[in-house]
C-alpha atoms as a PDB file:
ATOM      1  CA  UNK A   1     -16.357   2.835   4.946  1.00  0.00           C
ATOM      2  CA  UNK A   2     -18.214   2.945   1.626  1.00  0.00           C
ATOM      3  CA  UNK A   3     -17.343   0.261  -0.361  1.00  0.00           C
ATOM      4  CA  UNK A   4     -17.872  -0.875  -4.488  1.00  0.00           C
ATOM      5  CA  UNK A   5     -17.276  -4.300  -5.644  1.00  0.00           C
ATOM      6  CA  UNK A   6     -15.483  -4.868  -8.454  1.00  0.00           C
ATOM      7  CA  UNK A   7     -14.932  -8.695  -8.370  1.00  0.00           C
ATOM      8  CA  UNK A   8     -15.555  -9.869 -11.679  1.00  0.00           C
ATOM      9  CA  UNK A   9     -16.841 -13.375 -10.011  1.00  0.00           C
ATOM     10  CA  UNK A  10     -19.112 -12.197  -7.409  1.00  0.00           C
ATOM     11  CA  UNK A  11     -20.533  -9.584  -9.659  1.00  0.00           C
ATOM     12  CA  UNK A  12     -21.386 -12.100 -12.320  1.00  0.00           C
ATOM     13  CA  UNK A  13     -22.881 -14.477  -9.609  1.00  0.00           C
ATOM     14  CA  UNK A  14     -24.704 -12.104  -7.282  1.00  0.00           C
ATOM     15  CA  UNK A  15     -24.873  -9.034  -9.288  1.00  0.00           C
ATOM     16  CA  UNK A  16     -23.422  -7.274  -5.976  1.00  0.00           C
ATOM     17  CA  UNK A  17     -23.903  -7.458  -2.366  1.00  0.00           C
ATOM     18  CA  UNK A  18     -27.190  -9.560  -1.750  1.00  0.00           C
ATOM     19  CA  UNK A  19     -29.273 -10.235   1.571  1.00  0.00           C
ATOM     20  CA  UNK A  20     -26.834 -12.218   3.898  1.00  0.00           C
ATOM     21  CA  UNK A  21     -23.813 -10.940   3.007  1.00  0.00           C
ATOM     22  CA  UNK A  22     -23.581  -8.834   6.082  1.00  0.00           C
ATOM     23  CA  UNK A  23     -20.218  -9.766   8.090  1.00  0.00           C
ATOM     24  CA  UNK A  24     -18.867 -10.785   4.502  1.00  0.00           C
ATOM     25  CA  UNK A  25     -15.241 -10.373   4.846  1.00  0.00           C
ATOM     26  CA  UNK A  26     -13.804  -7.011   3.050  1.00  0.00           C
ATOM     27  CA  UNK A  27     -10.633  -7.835   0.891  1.00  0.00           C
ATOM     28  CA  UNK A  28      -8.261  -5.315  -0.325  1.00  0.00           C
ATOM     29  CA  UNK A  29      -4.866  -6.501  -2.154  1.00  0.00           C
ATOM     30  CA  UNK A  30      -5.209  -9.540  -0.699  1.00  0.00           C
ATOM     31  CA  UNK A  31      -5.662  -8.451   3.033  1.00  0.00           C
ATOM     32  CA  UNK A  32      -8.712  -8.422   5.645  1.00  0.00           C
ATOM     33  CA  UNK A  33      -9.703  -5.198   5.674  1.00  0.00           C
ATOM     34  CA  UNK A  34     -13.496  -5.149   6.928  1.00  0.00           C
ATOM     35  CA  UNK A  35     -16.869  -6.605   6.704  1.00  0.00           C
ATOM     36  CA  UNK A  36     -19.819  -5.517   5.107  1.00  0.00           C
ATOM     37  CA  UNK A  37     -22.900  -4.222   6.677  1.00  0.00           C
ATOM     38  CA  UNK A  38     -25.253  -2.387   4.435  1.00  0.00           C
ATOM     39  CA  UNK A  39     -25.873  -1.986   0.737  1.00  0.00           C
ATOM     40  CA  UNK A  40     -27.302   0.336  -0.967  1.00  0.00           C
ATOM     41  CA  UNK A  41     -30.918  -0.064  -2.450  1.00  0.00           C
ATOM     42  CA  UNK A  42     -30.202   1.666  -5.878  1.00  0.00           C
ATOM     43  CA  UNK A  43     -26.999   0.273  -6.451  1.00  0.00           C
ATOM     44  CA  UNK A  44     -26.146  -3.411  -5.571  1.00  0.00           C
ATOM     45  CA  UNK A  45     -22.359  -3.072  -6.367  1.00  0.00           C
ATOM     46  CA  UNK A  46     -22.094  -0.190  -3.347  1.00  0.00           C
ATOM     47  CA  UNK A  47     -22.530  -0.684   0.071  1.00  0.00           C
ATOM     48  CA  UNK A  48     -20.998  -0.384   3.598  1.00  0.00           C
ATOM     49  CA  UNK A  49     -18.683  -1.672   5.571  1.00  0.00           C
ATOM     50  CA  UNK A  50     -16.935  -1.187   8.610  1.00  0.00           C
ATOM     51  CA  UNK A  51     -12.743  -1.437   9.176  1.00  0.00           C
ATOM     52  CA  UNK A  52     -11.098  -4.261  10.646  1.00  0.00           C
ATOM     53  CA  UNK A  53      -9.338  -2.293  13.072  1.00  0.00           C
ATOM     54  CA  UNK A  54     -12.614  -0.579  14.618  1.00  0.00           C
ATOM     55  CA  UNK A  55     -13.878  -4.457  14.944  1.00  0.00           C
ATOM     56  CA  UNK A  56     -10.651  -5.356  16.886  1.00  0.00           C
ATOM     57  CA  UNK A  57     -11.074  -2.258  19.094  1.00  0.00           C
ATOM     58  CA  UNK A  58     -14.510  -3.081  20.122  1.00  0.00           C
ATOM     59  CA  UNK A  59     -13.382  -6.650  20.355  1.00  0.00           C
ATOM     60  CA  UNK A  60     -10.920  -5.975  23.008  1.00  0.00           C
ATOM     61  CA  UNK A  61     -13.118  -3.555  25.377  1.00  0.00           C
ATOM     62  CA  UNK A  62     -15.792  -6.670  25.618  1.00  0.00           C
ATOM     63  CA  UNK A  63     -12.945  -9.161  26.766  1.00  0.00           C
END
């Protein structure tokens, strides 16, 4: 999923996603909805992530 930040409080920290953020939980409205893998170069406040479900999924075939 492609993902912006708009937290007021980790945009005035961070300026966006930084190095080590990657598995950073993804929360919409208050619920887990992903984790961030990527971000992109030219702008810090986009990046990627990748849905909670798909996680679960993937989690399940390796058990």
């Amino acid at each position: 999923m492609l993902i912006r930040i708009i937290d007021e409080r980790l945009l005035e920290k961070t300026g966006g996603i930084i190095q080590g953020m990657s598995g950073a939980p993804i929360v919409q409205n208050g619920k887990f909805v992903g984790a961030v893998t990527h971000v992109l170069v030219n702008d810090p406040t986009v990046g990627y992530g990748v849905f909670a479900d798909i996680m679960l999924k993937q989690m399940r075939e390796v058990n």
